[in-house]
C-alpha atoms as a PDB file:
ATOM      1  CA  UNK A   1      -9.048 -11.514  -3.941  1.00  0.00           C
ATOM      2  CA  UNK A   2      -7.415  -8.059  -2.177  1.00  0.00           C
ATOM      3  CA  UNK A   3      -4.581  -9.315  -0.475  1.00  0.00           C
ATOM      4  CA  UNK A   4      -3.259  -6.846   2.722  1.00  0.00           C
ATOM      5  CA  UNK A   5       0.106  -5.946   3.709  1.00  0.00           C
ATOM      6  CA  UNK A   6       0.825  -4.444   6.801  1.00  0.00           C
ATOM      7  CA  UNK A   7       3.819  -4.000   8.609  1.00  0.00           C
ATOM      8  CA  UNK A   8       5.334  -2.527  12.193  1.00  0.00           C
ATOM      9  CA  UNK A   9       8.443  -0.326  12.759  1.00  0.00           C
ATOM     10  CA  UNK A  10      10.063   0.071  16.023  1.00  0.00           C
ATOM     11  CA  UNK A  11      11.952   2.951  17.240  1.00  0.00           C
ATOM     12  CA  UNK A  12      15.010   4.003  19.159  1.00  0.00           C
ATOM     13  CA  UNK A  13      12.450   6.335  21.074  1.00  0.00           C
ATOM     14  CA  UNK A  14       9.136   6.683  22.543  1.00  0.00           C
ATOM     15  CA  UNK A  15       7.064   9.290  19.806  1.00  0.00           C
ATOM     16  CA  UNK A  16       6.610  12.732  20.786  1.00  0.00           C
ATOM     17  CA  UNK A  17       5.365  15.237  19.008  1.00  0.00           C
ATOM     18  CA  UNK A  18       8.703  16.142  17.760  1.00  0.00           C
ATOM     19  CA  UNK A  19       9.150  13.135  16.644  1.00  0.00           C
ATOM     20  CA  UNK A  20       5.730  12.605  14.766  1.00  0.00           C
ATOM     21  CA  UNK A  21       6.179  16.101  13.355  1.00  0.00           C
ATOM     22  CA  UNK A  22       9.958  14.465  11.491  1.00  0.00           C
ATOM     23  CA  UNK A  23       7.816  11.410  10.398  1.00  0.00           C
ATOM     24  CA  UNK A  24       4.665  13.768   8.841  1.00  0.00           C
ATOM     25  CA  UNK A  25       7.788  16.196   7.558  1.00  0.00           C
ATOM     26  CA  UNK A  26       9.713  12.946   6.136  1.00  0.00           C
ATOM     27  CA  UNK A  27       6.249  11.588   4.507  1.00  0.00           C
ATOM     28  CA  UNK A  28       5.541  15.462   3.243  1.00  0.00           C
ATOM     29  CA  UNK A  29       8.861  15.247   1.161  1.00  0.00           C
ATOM     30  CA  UNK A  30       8.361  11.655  -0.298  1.00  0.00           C
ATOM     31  CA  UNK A  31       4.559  11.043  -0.893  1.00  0.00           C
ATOM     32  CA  UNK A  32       1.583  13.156  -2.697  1.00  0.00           C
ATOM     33  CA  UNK A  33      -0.593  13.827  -0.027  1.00  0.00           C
ATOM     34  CA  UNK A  34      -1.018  12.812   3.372  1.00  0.00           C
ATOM     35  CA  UNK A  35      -4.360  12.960   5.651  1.00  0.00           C
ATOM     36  CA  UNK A  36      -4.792  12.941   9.097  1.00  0.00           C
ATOM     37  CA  UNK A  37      -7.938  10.784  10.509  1.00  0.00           C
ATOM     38  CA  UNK A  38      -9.626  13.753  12.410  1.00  0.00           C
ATOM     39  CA  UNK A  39      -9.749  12.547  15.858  1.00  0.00           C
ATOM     40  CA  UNK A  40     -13.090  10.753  17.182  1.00  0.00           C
ATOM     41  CA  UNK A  41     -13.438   9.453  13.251  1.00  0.00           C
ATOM     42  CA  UNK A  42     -12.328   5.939  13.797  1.00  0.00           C
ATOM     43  CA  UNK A  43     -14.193   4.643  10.924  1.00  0.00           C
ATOM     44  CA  UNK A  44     -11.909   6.672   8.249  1.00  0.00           C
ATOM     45  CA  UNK A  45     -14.609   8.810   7.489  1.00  0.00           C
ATOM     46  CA  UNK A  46     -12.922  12.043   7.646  1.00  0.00           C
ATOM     47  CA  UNK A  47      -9.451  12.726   7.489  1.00  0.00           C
ATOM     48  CA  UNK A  48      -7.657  16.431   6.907  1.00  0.00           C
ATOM     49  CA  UNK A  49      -4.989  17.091   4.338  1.00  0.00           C
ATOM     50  CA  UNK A  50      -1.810  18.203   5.756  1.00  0.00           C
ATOM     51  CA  UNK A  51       0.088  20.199   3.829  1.00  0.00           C
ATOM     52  CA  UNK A  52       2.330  21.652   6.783  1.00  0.00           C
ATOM     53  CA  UNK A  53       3.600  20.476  10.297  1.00  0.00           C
ATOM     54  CA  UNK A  54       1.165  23.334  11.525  1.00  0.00           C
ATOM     55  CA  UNK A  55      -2.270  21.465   9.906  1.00  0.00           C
ATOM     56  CA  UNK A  56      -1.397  18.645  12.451  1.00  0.00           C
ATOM     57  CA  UNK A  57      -4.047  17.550  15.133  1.00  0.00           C
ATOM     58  CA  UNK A  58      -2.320  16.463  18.368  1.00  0.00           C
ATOM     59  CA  UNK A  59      -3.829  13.680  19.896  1.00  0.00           C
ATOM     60  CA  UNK A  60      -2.759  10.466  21.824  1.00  0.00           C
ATOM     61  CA  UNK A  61      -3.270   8.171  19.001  1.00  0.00           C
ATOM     62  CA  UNK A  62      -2.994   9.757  15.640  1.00  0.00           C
ATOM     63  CA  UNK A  63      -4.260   7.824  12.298  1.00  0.00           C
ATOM     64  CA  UNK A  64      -2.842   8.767   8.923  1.00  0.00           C
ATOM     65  CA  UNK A  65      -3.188   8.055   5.213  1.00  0.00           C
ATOM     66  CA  UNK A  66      -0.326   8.317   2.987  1.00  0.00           C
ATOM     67  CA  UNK A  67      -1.315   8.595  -0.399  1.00  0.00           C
ATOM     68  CA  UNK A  68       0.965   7.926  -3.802  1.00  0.00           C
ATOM     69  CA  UNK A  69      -1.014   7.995  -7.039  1.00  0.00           C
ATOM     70  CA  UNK A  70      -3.877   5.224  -7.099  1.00  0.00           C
ATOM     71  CA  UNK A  71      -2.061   3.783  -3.608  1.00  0.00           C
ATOM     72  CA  UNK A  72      -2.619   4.336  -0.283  1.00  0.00           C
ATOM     73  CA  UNK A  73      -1.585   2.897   3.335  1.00  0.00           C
ATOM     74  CA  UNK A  74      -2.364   3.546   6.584  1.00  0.00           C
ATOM     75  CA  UNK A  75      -0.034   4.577   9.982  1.00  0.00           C
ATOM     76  CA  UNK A  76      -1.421   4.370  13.253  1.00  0.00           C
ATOM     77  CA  UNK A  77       1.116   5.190  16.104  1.00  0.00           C
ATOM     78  CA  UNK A  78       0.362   6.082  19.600  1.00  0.00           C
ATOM     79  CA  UNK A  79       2.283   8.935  21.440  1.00  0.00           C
ATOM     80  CA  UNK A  80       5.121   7.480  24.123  1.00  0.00           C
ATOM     81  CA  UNK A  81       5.145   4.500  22.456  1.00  0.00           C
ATOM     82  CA  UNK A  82       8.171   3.008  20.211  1.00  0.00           C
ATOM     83  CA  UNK A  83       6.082   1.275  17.050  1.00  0.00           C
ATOM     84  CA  UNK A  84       3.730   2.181  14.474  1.00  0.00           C
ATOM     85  CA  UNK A  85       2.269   0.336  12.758  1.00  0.00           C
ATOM     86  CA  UNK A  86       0.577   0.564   9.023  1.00  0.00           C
ATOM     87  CA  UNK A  87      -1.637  -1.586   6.381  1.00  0.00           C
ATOM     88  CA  UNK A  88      -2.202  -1.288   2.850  1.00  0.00           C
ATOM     89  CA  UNK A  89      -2.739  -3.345   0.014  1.00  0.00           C
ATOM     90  CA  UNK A  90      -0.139  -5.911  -1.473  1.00  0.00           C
ATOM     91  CA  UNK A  91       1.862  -4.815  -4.818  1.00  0.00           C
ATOM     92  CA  UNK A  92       3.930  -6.585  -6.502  1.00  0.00           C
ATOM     93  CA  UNK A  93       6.719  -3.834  -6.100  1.00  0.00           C
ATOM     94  CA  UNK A  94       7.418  -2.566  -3.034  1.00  0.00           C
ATOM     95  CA  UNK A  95       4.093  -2.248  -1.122  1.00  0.00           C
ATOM     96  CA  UNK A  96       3.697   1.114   0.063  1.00  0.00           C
ATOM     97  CA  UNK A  97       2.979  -0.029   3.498  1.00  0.00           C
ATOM     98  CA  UNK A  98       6.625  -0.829   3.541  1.00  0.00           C
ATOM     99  CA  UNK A  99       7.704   2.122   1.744  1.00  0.00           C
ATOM    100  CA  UNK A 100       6.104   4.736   4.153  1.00  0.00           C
ATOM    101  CA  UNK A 101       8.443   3.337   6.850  1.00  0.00           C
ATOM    102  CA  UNK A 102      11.987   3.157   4.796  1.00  0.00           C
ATOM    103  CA  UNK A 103      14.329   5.917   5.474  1.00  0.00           C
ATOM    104  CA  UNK A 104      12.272   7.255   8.603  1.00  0.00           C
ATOM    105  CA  UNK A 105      14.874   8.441  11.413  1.00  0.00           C
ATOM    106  CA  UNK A 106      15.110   6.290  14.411  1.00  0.00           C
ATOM    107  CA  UNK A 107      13.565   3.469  13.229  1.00  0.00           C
ATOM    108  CA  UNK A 108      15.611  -0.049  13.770  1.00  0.00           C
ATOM    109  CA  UNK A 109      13.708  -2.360  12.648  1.00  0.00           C
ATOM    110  CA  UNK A 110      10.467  -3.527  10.643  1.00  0.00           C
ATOM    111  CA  UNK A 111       8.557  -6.309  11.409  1.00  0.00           C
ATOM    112  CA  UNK A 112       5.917  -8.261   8.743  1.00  0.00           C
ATOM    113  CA  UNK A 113       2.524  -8.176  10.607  1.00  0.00           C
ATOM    114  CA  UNK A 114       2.235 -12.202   9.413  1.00  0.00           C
ATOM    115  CA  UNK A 115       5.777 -12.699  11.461  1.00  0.00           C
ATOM    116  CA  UNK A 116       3.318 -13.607  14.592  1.00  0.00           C
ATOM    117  CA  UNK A 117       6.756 -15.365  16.138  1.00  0.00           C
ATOM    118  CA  UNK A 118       8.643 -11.983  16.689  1.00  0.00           C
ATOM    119  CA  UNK A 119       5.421  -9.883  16.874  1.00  0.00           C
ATOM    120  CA  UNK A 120       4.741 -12.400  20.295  1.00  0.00           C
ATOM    121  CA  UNK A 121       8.362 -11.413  21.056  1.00  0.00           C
ATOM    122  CA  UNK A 122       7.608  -7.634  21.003  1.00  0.00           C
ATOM    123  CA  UNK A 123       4.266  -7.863  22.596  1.00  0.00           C
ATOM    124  CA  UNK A 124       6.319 -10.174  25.625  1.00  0.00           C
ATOM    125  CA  UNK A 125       8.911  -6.969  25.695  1.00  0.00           C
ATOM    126  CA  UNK A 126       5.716  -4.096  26.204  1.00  0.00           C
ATOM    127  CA  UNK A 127       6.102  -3.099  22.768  1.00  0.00           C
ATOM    128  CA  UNK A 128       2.328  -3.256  22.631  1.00  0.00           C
END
C-alpha cells in the first residue's frame, strides 16, 4: 500500500507574487525541475516547466510539482493567504513533501496534515 505524506507551512506573510517568485527561486536552487499546473488543469494534466521566475503563470491559486529524481510532491498555495500546503508520497528519509518546505524564508512553522488537533486550531484562526 502507497502511503501519503502531506504537510502545511505557515508564513509570517500573506503570499504575493514576490513572495511566490522567492519560494519558485528557493525550489529552482534545491530541486531538479519544477512544473507549474497550467491554470484551468486541475486534474494535473498539464503542467509547464519553469526554468526561470519569468516562465511563471500568475494566478490566484497556483499548483506546483517539485520534482527530485524518481520523487515528486505537490504545493498548492493561494495568493494573500499565509499557508501552503503540499502532498507526496511517504519515504523513509525525509519525505520530500517536507523537504520542499525546509529552509523557505518566512515560514514559522509546519504542520503534519494527520495533526487534525492544530490543523482545527488554524482553520478556528482563518488560516483556511
Amino acid at each position: 500500500m502507497i502511503q501519503r505524506s502531506g504537510y502545511v507551512g505557515i508564513f509570517v506573510e500573506p503570499f504575493t507574487k514576490e513572495e511566490v517568485e522567492k519560494l519558485v527561486s528557493h525550489w529552482l536552487e534545491r530541486f531538479e525541475r519544477v512544473e507549474q499546473v497550467i491554470p484551468g488543469q486541475y486534474n494535473y494534466t498539464s503542467t509547464l516547466v519553469i526554468e526561470k521566475i519569468e516562465d511563471l503563470l500568475y494566478e490566484e491559486h497556483p499548483q506546483f510539482r517539485i520534482v527530485q529524481g524518481d520523487d515528486f510532491a505537490w504545493v498548492y498555495l493561494s495568493y494573500n493567504r499565509r499557508v501552503l500546503e503540499t502532498s507526496g508520497f511517504y519515504s523513509d528519509q525525509i519525505p520530500l513533501s517536507l523537504e520542499v518546505l525546509l529552509e523557505l524564508p518566512n515560514l514559522v512553522e509546519i504542520v503534519e496534515e494527520t495533526n487534525e488537533k492544530r490543523l482545527k486550531e488554524l482553520e478556528d484562526e482563518g488560516f483556511f
